[in-house]
N, C-alpha and C. Protein backbone atom coordinates (compact mmCIF):
# COMPACT_ATOMS: atom_id res chain seq x y z
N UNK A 1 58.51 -86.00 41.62
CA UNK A 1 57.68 -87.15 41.30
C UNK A 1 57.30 -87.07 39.83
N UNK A 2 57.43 -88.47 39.17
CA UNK A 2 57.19 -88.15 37.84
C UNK A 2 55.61 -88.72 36.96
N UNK A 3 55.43 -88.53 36.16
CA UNK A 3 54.21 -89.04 35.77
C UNK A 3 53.42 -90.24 36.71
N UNK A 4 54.64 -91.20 36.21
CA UNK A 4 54.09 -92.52 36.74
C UNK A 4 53.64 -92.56 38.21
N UNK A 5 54.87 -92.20 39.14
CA UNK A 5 54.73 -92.09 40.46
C UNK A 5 53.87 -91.00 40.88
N UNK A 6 52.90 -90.21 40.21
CA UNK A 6 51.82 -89.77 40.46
C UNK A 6 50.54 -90.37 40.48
N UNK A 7 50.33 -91.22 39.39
CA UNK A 7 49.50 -92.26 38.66
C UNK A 7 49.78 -93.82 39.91
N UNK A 8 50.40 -93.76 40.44
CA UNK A 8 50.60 -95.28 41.11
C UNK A 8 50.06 -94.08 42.40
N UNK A 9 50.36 -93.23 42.78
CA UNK A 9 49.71 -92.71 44.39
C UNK A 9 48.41 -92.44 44.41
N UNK A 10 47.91 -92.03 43.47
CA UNK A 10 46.56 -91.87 43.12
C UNK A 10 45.72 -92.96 43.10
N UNK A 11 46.46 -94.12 42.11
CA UNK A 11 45.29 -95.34 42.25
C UNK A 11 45.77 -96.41 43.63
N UNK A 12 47.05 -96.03 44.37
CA UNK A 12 46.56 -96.66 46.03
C UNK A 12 45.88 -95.66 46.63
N UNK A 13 46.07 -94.46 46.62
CA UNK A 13 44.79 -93.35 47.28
C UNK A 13 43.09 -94.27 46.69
N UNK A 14 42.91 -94.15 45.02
CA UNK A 14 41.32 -94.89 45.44
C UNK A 14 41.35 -95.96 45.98
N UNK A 15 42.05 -97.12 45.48
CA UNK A 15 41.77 -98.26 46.14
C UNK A 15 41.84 -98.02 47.64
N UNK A 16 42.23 -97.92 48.40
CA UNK A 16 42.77 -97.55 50.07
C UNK A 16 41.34 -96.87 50.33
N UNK A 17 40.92 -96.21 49.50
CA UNK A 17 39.63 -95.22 50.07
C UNK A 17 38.11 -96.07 49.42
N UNK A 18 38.66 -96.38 48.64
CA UNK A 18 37.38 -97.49 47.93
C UNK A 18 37.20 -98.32 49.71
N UNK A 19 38.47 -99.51 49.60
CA UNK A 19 38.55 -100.60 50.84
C UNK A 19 37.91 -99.67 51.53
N UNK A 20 38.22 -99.18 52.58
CA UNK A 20 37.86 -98.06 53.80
C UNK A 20 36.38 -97.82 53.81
N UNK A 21 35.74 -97.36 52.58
CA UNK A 21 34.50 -97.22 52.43
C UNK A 21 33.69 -98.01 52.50
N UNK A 22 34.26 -99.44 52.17
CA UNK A 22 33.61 -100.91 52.03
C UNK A 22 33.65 -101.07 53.42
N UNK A 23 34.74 -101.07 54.32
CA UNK A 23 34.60 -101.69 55.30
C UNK A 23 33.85 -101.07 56.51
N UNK A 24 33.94 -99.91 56.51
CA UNK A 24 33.21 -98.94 57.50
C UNK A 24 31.87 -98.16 57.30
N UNK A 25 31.34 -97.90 55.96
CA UNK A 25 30.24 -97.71 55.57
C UNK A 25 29.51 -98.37 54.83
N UNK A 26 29.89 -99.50 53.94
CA UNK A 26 29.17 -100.21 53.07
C UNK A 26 29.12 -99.84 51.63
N UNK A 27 30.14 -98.62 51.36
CA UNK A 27 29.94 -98.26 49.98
C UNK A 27 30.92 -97.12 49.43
N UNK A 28 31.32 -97.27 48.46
CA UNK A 28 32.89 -95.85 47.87
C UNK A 28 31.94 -94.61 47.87
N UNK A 29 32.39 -94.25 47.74
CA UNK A 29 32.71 -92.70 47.92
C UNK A 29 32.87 -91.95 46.43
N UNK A 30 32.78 -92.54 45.59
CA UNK A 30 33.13 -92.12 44.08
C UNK A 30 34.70 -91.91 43.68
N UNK A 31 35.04 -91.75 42.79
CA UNK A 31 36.01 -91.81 42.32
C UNK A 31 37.11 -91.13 43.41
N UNK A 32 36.91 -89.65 42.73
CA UNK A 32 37.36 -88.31 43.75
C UNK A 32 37.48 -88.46 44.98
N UNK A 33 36.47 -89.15 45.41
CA UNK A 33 36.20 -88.92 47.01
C UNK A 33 37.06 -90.26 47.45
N UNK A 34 37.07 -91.13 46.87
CA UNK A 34 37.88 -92.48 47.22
C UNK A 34 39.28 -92.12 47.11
N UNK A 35 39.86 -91.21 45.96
CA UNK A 35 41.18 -91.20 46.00
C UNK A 35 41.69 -89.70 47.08
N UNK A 36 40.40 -88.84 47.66
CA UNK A 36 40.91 -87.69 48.31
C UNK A 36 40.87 -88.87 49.99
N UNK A 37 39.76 -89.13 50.03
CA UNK A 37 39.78 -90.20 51.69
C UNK A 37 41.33 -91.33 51.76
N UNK A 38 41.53 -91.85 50.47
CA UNK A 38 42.93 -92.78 50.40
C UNK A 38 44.15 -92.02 50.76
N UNK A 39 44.30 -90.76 49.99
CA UNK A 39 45.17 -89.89 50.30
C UNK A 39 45.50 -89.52 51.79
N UNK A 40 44.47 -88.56 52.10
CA UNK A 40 44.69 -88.40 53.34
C UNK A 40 45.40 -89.55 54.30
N UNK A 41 44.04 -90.85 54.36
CA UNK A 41 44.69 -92.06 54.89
C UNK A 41 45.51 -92.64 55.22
N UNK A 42 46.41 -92.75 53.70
CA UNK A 42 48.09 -92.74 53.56
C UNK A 42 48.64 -92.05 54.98
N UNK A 43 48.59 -90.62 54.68
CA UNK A 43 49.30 -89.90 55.56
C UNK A 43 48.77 -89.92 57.14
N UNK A 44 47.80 -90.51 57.14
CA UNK A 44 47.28 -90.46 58.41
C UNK A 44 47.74 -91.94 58.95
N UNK A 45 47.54 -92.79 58.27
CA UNK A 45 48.27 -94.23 58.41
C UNK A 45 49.58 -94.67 58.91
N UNK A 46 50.51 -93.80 57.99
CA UNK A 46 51.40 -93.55 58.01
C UNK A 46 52.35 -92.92 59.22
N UNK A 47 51.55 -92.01 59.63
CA UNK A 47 51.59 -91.53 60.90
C UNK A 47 51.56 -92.41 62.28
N UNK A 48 50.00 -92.94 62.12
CA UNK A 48 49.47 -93.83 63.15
C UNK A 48 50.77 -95.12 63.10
N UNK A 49 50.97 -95.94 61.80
CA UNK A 49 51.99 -97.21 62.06
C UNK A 49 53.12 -96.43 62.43
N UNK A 50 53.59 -95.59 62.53
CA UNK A 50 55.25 -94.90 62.87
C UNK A 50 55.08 -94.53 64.15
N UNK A 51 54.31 -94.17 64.67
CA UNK A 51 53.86 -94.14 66.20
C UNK A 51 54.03 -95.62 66.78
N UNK A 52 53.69 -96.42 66.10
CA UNK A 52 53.27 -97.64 66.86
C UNK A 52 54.55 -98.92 66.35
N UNK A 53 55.57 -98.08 66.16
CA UNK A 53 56.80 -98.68 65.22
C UNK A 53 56.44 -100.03 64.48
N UNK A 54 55.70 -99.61 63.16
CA UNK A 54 55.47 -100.78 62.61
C UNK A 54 56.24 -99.64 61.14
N UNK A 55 57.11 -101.17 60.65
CA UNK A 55 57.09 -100.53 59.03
C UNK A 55 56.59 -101.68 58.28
N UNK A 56 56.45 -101.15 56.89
CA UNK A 56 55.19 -101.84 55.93
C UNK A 56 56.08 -101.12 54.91
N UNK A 57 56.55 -102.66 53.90
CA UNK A 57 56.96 -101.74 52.34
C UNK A 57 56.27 -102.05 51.40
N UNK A 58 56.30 -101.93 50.30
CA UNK A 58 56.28 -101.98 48.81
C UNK A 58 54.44 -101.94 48.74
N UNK A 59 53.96 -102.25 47.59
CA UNK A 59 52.82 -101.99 47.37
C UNK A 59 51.65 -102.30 48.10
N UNK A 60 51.55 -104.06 48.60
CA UNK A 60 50.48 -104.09 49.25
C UNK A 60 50.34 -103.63 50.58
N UNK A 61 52.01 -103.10 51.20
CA UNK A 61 52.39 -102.76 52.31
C UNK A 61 51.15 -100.97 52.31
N UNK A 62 51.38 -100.37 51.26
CA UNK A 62 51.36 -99.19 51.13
C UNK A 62 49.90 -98.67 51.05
N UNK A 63 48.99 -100.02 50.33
CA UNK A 63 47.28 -100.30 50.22
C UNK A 63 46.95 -100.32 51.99
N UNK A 64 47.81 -101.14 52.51
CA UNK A 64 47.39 -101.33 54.09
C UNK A 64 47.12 -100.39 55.10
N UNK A 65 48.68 -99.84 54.69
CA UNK A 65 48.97 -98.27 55.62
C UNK A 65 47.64 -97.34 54.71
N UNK A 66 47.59 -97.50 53.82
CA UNK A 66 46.31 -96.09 53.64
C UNK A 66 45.37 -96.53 53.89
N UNK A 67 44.32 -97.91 53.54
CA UNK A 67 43.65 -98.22 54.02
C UNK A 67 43.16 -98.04 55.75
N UNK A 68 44.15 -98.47 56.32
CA UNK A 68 44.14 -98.40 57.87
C UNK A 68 43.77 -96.85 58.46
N UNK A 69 44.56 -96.08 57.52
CA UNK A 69 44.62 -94.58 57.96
C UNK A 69 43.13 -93.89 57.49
N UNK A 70 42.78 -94.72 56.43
CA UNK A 70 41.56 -93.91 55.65
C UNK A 70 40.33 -94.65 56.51
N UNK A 71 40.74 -96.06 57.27
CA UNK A 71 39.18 -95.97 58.03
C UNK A 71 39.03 -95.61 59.27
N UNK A 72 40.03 -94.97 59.63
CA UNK A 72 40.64 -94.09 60.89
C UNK A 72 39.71 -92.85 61.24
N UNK A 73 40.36 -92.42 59.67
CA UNK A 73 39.47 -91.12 58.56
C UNK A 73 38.14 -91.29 59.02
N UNK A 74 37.73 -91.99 58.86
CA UNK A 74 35.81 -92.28 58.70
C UNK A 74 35.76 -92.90 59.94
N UNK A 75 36.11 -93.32 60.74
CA UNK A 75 35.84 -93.40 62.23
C UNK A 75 35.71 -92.38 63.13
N UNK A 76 36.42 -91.57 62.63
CA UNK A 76 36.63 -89.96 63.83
C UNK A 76 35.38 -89.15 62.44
N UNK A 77 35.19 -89.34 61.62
CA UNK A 77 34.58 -88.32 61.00
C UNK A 77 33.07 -88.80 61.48
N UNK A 78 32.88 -90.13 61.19
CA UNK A 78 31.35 -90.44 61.72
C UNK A 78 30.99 -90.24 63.61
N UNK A 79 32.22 -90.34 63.90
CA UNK A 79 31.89 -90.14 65.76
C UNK A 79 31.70 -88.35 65.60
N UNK A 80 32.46 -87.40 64.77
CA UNK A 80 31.88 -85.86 65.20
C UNK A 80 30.92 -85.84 64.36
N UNK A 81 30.64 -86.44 63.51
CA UNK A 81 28.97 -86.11 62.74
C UNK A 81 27.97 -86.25 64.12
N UNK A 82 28.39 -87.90 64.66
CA UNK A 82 27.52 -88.07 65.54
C UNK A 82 26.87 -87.15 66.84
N UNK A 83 28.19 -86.24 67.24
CA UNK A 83 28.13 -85.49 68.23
C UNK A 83 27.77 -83.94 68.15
């Protein structure tokens, strides 16, 4: 992976974790924390739509799948806080 394609995974990791934060808590997570929650997401997303045979391409495809995965993220994380 080269510069760029580091720099483009990183800023769908924040955005994906920014969204996620908006929609499930009301607020980001800071920089770091938006692009470590997006990250994960991705891969957790990613996971979840390939289970459920959905594919999703190119960029806004790729905001979706992490998004989806990152409020996944914060759904199972706020239900074991809760417990």
């Amino acid at each position: 992976m080269d510069i760029t394609g580091l720099l483009i995974f990183l800023a769908i990791g924040a955005v994906a974790g920014w969204l996620a934060g908006n929609l499930m808590k009301g607020g980001g997570f800071g920089l770091l924390g938006n692009i470590v929650i997006g990250i994960i997401g991705a891969v957790l997303g990613g996971y979840v739509f390939g289970l459920l045979g959905i594919s999703v391409g190119g960029l806004i495809g790729s905001i979706v799948t992490a998004t989806a995965g990152a409020a996944i993220l914060l759904l199972v994380v706020g239900i074991i806080k809760k417990a």
